[in-house]
Structures are given as structure tokens and as C-alpha cells.
C-alpha atoms as a PDB file:
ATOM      1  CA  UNK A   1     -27.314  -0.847  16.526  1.00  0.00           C
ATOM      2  CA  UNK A   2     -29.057   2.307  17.840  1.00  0.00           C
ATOM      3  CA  UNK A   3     -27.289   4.574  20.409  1.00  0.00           C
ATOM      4  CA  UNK A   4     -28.944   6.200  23.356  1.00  0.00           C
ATOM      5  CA  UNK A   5     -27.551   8.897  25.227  1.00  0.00           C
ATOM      6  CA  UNK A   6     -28.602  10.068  28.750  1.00  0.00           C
ATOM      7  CA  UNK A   7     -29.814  13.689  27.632  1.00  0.00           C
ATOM      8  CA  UNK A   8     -28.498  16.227  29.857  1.00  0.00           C
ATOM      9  CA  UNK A   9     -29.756  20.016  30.713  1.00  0.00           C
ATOM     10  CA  UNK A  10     -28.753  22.535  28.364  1.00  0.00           C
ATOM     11  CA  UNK A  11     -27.062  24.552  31.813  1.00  0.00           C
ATOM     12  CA  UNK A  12     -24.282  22.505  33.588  1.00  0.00           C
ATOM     13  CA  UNK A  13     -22.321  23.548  36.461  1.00  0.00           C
ATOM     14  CA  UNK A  14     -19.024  24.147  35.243  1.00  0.00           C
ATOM     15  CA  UNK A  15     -17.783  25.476  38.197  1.00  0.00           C
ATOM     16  CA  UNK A  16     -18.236  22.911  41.017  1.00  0.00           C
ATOM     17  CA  UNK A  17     -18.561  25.128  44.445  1.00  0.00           C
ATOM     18  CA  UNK A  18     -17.945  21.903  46.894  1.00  0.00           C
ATOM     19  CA  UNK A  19     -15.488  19.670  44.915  1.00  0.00           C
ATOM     20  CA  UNK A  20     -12.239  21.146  46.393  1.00  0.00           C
ATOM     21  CA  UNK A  21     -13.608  20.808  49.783  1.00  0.00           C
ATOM     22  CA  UNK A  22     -14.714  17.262  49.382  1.00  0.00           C
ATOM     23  CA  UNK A  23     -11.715  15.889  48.363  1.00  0.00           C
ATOM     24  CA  UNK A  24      -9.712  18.052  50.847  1.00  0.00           C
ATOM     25  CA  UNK A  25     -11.699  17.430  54.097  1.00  0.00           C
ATOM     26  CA  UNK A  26     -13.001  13.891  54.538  1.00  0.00           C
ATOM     27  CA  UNK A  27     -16.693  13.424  54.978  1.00  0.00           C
ATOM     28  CA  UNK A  28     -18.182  10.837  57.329  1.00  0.00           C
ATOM     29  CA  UNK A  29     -21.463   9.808  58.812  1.00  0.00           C
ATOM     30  CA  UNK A  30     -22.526   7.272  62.210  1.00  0.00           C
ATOM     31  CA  UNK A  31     -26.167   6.956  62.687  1.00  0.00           C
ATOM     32  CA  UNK A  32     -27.084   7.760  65.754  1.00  0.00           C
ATOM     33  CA  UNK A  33     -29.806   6.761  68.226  1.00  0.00           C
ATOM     34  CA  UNK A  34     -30.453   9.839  70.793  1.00  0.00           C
ATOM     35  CA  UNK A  35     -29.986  13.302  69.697  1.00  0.00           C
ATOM     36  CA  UNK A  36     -27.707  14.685  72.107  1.00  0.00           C
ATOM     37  CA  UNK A  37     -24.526  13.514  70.061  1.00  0.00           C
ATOM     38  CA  UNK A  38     -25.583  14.083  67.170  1.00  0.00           C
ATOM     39  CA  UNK A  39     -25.116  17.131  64.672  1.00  0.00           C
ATOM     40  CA  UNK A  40     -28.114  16.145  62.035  1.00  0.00           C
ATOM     41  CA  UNK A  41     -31.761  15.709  62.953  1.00  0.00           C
ATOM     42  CA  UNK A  42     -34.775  14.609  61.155  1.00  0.00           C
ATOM     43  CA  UNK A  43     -37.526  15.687  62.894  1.00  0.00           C
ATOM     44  CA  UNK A  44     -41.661  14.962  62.449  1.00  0.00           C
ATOM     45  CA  UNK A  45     -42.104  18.989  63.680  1.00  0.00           C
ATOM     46  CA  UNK A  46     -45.813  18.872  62.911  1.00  0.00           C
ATOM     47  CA  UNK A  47     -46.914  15.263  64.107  1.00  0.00           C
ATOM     48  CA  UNK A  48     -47.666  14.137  60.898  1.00  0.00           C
ATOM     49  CA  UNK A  49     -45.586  11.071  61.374  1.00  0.00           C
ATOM     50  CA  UNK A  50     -43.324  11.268  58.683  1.00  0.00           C
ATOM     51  CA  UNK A  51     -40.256  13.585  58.148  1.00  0.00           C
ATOM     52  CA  UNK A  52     -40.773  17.350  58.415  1.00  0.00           C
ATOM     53  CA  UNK A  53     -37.845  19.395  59.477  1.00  0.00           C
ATOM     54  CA  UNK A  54     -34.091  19.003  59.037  1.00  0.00           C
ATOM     55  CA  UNK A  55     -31.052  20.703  61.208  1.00  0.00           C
ATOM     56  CA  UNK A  56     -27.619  20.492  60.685  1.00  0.00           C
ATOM     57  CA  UNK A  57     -25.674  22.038  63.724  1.00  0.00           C
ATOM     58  CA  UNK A  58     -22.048  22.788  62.281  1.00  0.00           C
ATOM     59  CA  UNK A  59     -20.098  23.344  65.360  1.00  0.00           C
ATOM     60  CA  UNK A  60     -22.603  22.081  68.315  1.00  0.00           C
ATOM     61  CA  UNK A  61     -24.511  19.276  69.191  1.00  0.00           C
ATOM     62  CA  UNK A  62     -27.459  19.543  71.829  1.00  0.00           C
ATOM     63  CA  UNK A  63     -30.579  18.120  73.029  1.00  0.00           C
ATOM     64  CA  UNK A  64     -33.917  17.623  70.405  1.00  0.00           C
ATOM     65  CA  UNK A  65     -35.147  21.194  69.895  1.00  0.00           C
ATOM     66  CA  UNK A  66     -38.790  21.163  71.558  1.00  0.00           C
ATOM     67  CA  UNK A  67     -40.707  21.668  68.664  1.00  0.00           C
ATOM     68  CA  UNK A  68     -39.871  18.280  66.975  1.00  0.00           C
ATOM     69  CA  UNK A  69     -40.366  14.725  67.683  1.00  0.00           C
ATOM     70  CA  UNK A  70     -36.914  12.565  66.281  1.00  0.00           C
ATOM     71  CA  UNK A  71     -36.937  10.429  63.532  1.00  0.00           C
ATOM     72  CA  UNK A  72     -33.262   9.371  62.505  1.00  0.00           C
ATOM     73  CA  UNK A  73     -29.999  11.354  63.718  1.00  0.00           C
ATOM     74  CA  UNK A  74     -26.555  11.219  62.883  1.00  0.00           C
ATOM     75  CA  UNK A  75     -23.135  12.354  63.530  1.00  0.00           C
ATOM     76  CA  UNK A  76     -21.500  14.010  60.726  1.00  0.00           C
ATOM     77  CA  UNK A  77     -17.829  15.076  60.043  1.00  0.00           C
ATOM     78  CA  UNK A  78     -16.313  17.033  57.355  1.00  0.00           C
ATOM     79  CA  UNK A  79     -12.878  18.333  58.466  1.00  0.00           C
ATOM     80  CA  UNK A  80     -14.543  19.978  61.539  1.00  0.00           C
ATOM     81  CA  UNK A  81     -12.634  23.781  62.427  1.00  0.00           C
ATOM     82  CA  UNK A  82      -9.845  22.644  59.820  1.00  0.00           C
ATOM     83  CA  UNK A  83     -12.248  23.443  57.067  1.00  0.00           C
ATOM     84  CA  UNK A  84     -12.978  26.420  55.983  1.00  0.00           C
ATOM     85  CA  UNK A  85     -16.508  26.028  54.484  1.00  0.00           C
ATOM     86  CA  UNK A  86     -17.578  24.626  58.126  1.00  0.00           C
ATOM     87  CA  UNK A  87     -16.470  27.659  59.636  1.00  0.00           C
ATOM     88  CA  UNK A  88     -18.469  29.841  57.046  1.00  0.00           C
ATOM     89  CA  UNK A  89     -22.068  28.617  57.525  1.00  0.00           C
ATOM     90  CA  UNK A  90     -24.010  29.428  60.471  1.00  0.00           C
ATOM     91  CA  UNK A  91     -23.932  27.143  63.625  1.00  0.00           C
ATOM     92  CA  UNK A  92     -27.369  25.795  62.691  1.00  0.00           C
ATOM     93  CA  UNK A  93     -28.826  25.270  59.337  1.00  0.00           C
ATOM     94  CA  UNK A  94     -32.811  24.218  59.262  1.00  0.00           C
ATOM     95  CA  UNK A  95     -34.952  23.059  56.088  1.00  0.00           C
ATOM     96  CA  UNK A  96     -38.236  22.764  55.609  1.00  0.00           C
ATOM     97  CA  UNK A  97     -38.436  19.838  53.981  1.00  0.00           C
ATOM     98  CA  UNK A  98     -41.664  20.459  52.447  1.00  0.00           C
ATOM     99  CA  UNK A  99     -39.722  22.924  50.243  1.00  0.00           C
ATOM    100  CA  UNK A 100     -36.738  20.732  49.593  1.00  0.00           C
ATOM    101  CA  UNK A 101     -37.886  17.527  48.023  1.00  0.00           C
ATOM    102  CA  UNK A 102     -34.294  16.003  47.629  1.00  0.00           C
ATOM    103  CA  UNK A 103     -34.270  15.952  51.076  1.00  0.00           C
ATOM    104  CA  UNK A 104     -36.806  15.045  51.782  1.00  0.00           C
ATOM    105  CA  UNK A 105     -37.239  11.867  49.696  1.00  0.00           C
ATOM    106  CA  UNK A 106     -33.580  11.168  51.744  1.00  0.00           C
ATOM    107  CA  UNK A 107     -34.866  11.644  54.905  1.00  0.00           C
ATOM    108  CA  UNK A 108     -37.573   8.856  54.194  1.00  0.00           C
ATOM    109  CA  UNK A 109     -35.304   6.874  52.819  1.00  0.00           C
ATOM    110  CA  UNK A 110     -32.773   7.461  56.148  1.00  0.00           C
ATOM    111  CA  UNK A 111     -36.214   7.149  58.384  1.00  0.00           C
ATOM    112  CA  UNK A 112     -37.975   4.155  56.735  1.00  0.00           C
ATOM    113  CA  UNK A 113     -33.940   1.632  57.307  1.00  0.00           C
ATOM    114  CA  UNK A 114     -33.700   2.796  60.487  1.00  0.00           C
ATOM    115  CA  UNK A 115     -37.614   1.527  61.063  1.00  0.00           C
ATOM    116  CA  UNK A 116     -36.464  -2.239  59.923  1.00  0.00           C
ATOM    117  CA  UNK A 117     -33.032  -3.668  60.323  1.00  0.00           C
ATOM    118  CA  UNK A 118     -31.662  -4.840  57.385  1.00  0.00           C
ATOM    119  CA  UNK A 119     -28.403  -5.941  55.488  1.00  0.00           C
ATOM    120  CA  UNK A 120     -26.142  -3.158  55.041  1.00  0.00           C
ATOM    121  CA  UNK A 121     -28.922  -0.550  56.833  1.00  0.00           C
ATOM    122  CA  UNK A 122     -25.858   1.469  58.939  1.00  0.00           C
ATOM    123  CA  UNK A 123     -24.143   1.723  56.300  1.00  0.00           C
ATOM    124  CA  UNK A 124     -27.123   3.260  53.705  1.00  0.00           C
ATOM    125  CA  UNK A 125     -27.697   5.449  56.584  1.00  0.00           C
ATOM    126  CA  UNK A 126     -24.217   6.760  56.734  1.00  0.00           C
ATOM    127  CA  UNK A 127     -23.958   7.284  52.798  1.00  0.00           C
ATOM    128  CA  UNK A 128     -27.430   8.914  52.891  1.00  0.00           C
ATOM    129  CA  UNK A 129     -26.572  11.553  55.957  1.00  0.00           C
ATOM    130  CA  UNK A 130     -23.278  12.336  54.235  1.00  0.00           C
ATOM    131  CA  UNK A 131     -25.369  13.131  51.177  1.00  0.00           C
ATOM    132  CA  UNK A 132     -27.874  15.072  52.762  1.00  0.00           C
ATOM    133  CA  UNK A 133     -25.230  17.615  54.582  1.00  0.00           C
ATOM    134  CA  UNK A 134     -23.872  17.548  50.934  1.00  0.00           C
ATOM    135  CA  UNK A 135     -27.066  18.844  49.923  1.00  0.00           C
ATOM    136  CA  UNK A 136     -27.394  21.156  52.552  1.00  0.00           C
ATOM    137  CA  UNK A 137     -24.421  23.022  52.637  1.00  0.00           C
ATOM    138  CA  UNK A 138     -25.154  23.536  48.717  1.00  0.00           C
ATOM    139  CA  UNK A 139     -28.653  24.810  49.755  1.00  0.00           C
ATOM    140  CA  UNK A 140     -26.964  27.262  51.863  1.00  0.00           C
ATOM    141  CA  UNK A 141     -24.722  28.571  49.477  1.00  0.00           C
ATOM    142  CA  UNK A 142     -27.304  29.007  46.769  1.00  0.00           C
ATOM    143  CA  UNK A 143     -28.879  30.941  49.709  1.00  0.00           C
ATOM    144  CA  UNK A 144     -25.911  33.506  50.383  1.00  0.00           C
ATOM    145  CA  UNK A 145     -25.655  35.083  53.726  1.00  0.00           C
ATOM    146  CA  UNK A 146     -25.950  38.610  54.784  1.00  0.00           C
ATOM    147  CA  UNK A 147     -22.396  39.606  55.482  1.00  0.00           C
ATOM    148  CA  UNK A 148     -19.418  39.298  54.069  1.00  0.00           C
ATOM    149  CA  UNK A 149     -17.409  35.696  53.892  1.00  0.00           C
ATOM    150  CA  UNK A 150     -16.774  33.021  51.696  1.00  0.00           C
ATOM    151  CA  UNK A 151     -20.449  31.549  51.498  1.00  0.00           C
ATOM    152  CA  UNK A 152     -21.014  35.164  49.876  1.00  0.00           C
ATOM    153  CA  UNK A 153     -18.671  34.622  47.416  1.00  0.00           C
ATOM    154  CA  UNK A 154     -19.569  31.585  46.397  1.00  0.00           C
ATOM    155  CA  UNK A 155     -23.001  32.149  46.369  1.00  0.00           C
ATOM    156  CA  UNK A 156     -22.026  35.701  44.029  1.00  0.00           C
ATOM    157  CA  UNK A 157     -22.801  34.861  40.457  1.00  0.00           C
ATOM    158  CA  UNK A 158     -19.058  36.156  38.844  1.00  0.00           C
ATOM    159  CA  UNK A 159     -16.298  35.806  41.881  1.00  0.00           C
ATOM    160  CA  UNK A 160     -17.114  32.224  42.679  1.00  0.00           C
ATOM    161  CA  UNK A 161     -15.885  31.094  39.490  1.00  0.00           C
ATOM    162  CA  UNK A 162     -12.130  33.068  41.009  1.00  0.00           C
ATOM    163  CA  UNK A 163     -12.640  31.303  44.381  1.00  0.00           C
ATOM    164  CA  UNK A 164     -13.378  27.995  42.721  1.00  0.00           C
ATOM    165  CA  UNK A 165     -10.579  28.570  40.508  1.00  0.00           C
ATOM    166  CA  UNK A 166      -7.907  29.143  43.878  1.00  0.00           C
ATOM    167  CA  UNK A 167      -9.754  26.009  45.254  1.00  0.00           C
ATOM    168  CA  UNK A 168      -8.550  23.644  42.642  1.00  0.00           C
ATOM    169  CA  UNK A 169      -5.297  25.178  41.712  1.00  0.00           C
ATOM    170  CA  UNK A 170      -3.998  26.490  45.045  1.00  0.00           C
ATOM    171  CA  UNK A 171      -0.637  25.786  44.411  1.00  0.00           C
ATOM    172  CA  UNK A 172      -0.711  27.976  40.981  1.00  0.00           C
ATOM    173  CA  UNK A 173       1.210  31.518  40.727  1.00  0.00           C
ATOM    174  CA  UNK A 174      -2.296  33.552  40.340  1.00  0.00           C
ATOM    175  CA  UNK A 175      -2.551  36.672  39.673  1.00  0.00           C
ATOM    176  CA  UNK A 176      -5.189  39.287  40.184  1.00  0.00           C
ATOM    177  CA  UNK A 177      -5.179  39.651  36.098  1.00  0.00           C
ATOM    178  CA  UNK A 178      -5.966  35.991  35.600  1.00  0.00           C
ATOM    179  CA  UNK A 179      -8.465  36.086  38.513  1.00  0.00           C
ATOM    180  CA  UNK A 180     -10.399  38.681  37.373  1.00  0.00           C
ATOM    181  CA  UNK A 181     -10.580  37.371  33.716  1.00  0.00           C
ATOM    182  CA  UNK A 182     -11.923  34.026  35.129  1.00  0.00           C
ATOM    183  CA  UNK A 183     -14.460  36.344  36.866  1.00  0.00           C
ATOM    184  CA  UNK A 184     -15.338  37.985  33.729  1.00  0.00           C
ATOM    185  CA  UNK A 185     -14.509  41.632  35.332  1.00  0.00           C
ATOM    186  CA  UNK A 186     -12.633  44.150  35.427  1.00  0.00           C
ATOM    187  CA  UNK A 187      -9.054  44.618  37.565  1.00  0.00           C
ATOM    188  CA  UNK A 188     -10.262  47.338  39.438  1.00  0.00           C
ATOM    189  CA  UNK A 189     -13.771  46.010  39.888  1.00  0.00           C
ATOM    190  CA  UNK A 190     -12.771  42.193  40.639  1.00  0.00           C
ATOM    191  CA  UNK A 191     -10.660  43.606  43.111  1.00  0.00           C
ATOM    192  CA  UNK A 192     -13.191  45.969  45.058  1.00  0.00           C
ATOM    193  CA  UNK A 193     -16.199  43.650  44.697  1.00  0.00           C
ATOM    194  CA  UNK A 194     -13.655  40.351  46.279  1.00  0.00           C
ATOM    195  CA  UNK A 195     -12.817  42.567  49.368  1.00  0.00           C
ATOM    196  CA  UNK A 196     -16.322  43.655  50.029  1.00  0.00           C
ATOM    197  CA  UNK A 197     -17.890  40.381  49.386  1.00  0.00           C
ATOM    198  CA  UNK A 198     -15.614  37.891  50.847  1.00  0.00           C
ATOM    199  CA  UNK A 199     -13.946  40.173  53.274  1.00  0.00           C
ATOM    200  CA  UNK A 200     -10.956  39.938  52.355  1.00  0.00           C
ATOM    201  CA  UNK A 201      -8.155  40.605  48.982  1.00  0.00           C
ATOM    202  CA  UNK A 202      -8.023  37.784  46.451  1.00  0.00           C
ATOM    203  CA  UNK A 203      -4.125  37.821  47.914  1.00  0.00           C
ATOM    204  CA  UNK A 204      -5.038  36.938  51.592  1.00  0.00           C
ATOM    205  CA  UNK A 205      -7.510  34.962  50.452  1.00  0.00           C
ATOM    206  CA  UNK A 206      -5.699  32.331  48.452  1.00  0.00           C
ATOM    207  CA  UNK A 207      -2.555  32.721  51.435  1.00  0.00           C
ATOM    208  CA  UNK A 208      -5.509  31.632  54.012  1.00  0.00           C
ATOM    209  CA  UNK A 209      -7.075  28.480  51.730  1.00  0.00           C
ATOM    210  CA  UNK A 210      -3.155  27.349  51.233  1.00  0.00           C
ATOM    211  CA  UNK A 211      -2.657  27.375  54.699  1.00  0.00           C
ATOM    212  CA  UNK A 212      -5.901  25.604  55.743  1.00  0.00           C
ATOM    213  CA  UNK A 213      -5.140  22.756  52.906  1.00  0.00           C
ATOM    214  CA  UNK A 214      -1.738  22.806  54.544  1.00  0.00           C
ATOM    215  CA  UNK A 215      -2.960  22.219  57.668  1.00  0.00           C
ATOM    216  CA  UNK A 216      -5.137  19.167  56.803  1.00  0.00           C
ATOM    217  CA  UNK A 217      -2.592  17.795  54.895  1.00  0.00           C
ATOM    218  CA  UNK A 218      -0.162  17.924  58.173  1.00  0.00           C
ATOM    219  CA  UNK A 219      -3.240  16.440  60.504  1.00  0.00           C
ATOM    220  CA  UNK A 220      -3.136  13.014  57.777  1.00  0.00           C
ATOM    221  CA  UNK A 221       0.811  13.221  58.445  1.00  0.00           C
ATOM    222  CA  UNK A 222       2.638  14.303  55.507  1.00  0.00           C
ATOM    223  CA  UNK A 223       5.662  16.149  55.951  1.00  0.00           C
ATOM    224  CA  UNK A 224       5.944  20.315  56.276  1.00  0.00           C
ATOM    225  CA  UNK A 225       8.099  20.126  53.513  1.00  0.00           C
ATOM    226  CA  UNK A 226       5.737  17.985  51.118  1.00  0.00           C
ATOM    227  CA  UNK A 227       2.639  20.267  51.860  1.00  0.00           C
ATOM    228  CA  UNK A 228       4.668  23.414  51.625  1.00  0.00           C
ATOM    229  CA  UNK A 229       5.509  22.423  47.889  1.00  0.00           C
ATOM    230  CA  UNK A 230       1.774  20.762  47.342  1.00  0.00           C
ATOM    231  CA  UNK A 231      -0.088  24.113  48.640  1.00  0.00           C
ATOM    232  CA  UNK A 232       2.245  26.402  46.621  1.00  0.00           C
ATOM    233  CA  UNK A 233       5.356  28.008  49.178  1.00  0.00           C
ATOM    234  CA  UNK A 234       8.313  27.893  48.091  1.00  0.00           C
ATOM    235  CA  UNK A 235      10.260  26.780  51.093  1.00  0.00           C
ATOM    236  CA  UNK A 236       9.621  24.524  54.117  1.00  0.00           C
ATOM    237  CA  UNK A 237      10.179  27.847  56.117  1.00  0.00           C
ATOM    238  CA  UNK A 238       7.930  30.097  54.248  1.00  0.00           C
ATOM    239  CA  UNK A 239       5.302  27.989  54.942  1.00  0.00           C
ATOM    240  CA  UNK A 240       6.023  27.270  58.620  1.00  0.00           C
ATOM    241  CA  UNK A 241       6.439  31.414  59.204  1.00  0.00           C
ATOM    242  CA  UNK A 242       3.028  32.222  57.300  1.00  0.00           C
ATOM    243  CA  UNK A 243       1.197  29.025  59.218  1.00  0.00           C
ATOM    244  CA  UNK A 244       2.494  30.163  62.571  1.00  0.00           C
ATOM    245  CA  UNK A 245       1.187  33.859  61.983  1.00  0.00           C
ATOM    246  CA  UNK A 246      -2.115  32.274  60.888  1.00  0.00           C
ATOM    247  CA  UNK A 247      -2.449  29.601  63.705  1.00  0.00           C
ATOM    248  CA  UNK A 248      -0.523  30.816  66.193  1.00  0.00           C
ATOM    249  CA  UNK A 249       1.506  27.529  66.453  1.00  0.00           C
ATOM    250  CA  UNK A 250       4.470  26.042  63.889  1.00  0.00           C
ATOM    251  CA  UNK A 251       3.988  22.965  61.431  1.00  0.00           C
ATOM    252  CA  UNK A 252       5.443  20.426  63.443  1.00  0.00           C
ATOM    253  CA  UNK A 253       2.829  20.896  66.429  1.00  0.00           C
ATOM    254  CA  UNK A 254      -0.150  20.922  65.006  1.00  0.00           C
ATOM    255  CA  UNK A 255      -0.826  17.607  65.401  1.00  0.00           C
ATOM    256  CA  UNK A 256      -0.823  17.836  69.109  1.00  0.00           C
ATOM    257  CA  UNK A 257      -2.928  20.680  69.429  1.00  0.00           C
ATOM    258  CA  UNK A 258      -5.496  20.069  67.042  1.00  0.00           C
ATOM    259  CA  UNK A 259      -5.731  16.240  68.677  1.00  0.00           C
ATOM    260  CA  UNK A 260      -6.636  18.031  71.766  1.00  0.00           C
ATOM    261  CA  UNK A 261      -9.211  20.087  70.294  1.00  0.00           C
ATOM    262  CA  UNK A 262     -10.562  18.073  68.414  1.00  0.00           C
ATOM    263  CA  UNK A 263     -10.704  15.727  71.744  1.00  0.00           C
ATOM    264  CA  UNK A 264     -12.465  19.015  73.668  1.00  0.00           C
ATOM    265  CA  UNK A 265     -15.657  19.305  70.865  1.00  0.00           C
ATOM    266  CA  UNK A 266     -16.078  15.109  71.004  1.00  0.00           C
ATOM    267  CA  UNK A 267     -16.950  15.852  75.293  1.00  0.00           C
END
């Protein structure tokens, strides 16, 4: 019997930028029928009556933007101020989507179920918006930004392989040695090319993505104990010192306060 094999490109990503975040932070999607709630647009920006333009608004929602007629919008979470990678990218991300095809052939697909009701349609929609802020968000960090900040990093062609690295492993004893060798550089050159690109040392950097996995992990109510150990402290009260310097607020409130913020952004 002959064997087929799905060929696949000679270049693979080895290093998966979004992985760590999508299993941290949970990703969700509710079509929407009015734009003012939502946080992802399809827009027809040129009258051409079929899918032009694309936002994603990270940290706002707001009326239609006047230069865009609405096909299909949505309301999209993924881990909202908890997550780092939200807080990176810019409060509004637009596409062209003449020079994205992937999106879009999504955004016809996303415009064309919410044109005829059929089985399963809100729930195609949903999957198909969560992709397409998937797609986004890598869009942006194949992009880079300007200044310094994680989106840099992982967009940098050595030190995101490092970040990627702390992502997955967080609770591991790393070491600017081992980080660097991942990077393929240097000490001294991993070292000064982390701070000026992502802003910060490797050291406060892997302290910060510890405590923002810690604090997720306390908002889906697991003990401070069990996330100390999971993110890599070595104590209950190491943790709960280093998250109250970071947060300004111990373990054991954080669900209260981050209820009420999170009940202040959904006004």
C-alpha cells in the first residue's frame, strides 16, 4: 500500500511566539450586532460591498470609525489587562485586508454566516473572530514596534527564542548563561541587546511573566500556594511579597479587585 505524507515547508516555526499566551489567557469571541460593544470590526471602507478593513481595539471599544460601513463585529477576550501581550500592542490595530489574504478570506467567511442564519452560524462566527485576533496579533508581532517592549522582542530575530523559552518554562531556574545560548549570543551581548529591546533585564523580565501567570492562575481560583510552586517561588510568601510590589495588592485580594475592574471596562 502506498504512503502519502502531507509535505511540509522546509522552514518551520520552532519557536511558537503565541502558544504560552494561549494556553495561559483564555480566548473567547460573541458576535456582535452594533459596533459600540464591540472590540473587532469588519468594515466595507471603500463601498465596494464586501470586506475591506479590519480593527482590533485592545483596550477600548467605541462607535464605527466614519470612514467604514460595518459588516460583522465581535467582542473578543483574551485575558484582558491580566495578559501581558494585550498590554504590549497598541490600543488599535488596523489591516488592510487587501494585503492580508488570510484575513481576509475570514472576514468573508465571518460576513457571508452572519448574511444567512444557519445551524451552528454563532458559533462559526465566534471560532472565526477568535482566529482572526489570533492572526492579528501575529501580524503585529512580525511587524515590531518602534520602542522598546515585549512585541520588540518577540518580533527580534535571536531574543525571542529566550522570551519564548521563559514563556514555556517559567517555573525553570534560568540563567542568563542558558538564556543567551538559546539566543545564540553572547553573555555580554544577550544581556545589553534584552534591556534595550524589551526594556527591561532577562531577570525582571521572567520575575514580571511569573507574576502575571500567577495572577491568572489566582483569578481561575487556585490557591497562592499552588501558583507560587507552578510559576517557580519558592514559598507562598515569596510570591505574595514580589506580587504585592508588582500589583500593589496581596494574593488573596486579587480576586476582588480585578472583579471590579474588570466590571469598570464591561460599562
Amino acid at each position: 500500500m502506498r504512503e502519502y505524507m502531507i509535505e511540509r515547508p522546509e522552514q518551520r516555526e520552532r519557536y511558537d511566539r503565541l502558544s504560552a499566551f494561549l494556553k495561559a489567557f483564555a480566548l473567547s469571541a460573541a458576535y456582535l450586532e452594533e459596533a459600540e460593544a464591540a472590540n473587532l470590526l469588519i468594515l466595507d471602507g471603500e463601498g465596494q460591498g464586501h470586506p475591506t478593513k479590519l480593527v482590533y481595539r485592545t483596550r477600548l471599544s467605541a462607535a464605527l470609525p466614519p470612514d467604514g460601513a460595518l459588516l460583522a463585529a465581535a467582542r473578543v477576550e483574551f485575558g484582558g489587562s491580566v495578559n501581558p501581550l494585550i498590554g504590549a500592542l497598541p490600543d488599535q490595530l488596523c489591516f488592510s485586508l487587501a494585503e492580508a489574504p488570510q484575513l481576509y478570506g475570514l472576514s468573508e467567511l465571518i460576513v457571508a454566516e452572519a448574511d444567512t442564519a444557519r445551524c451552528g452560524g454563532g458559533t462559526i462566527k465566534a471560532r472565526l473572530c477568535e482566529v482572526v485576533v489570533v492572526l492579528a496579533i501575529r501580524r503585529a508581532i512580525a511587524m515590531g514596534t518602534v520602542n522598546a517592549g515585549l512585541l520588540s522582542g518577540l518580533a527580534h530575530p535571536e531574543l525571542h527564542k529566550s522570551l519564548v523559552a521563559i514563556h514555556d518554562e517559567p517555573a525553570r531556574s534560568w540563567t542568563v548563561p542558558e538564556l543567551a545560548r538559546i539566543a545564540g549570543m553572547s553573555r555580554g551581548a544577550f544581556t545589553s541587546h534584552f534591556s534595550r529591546v524589551v526594556g527591561e533585564t532577562p531577570a525582571a523580565y521572567l520575575n514580571g511573566w511569573r507574576l502575571s501567570l500567577g495572577r491568572a492562575e489566582l483569578l481561575a481560583g487556585r490557591s497562592v500556594k499552588t501558583v507560587a510552586a507552578h510559576v517557580g517561588f519558592g514559598s507562598a510568601e515569596a510570591f505574595s511579597r514580589a506580587f504585592a510590589r508588582k500589583f500593589g495588592y496581596s494574593p488573596r485580594q486579587a480576586g476582588t479587585i480585578e472583579g471590579r475592574s474588570i466590571d469598570r471596562s464591561a460599562r
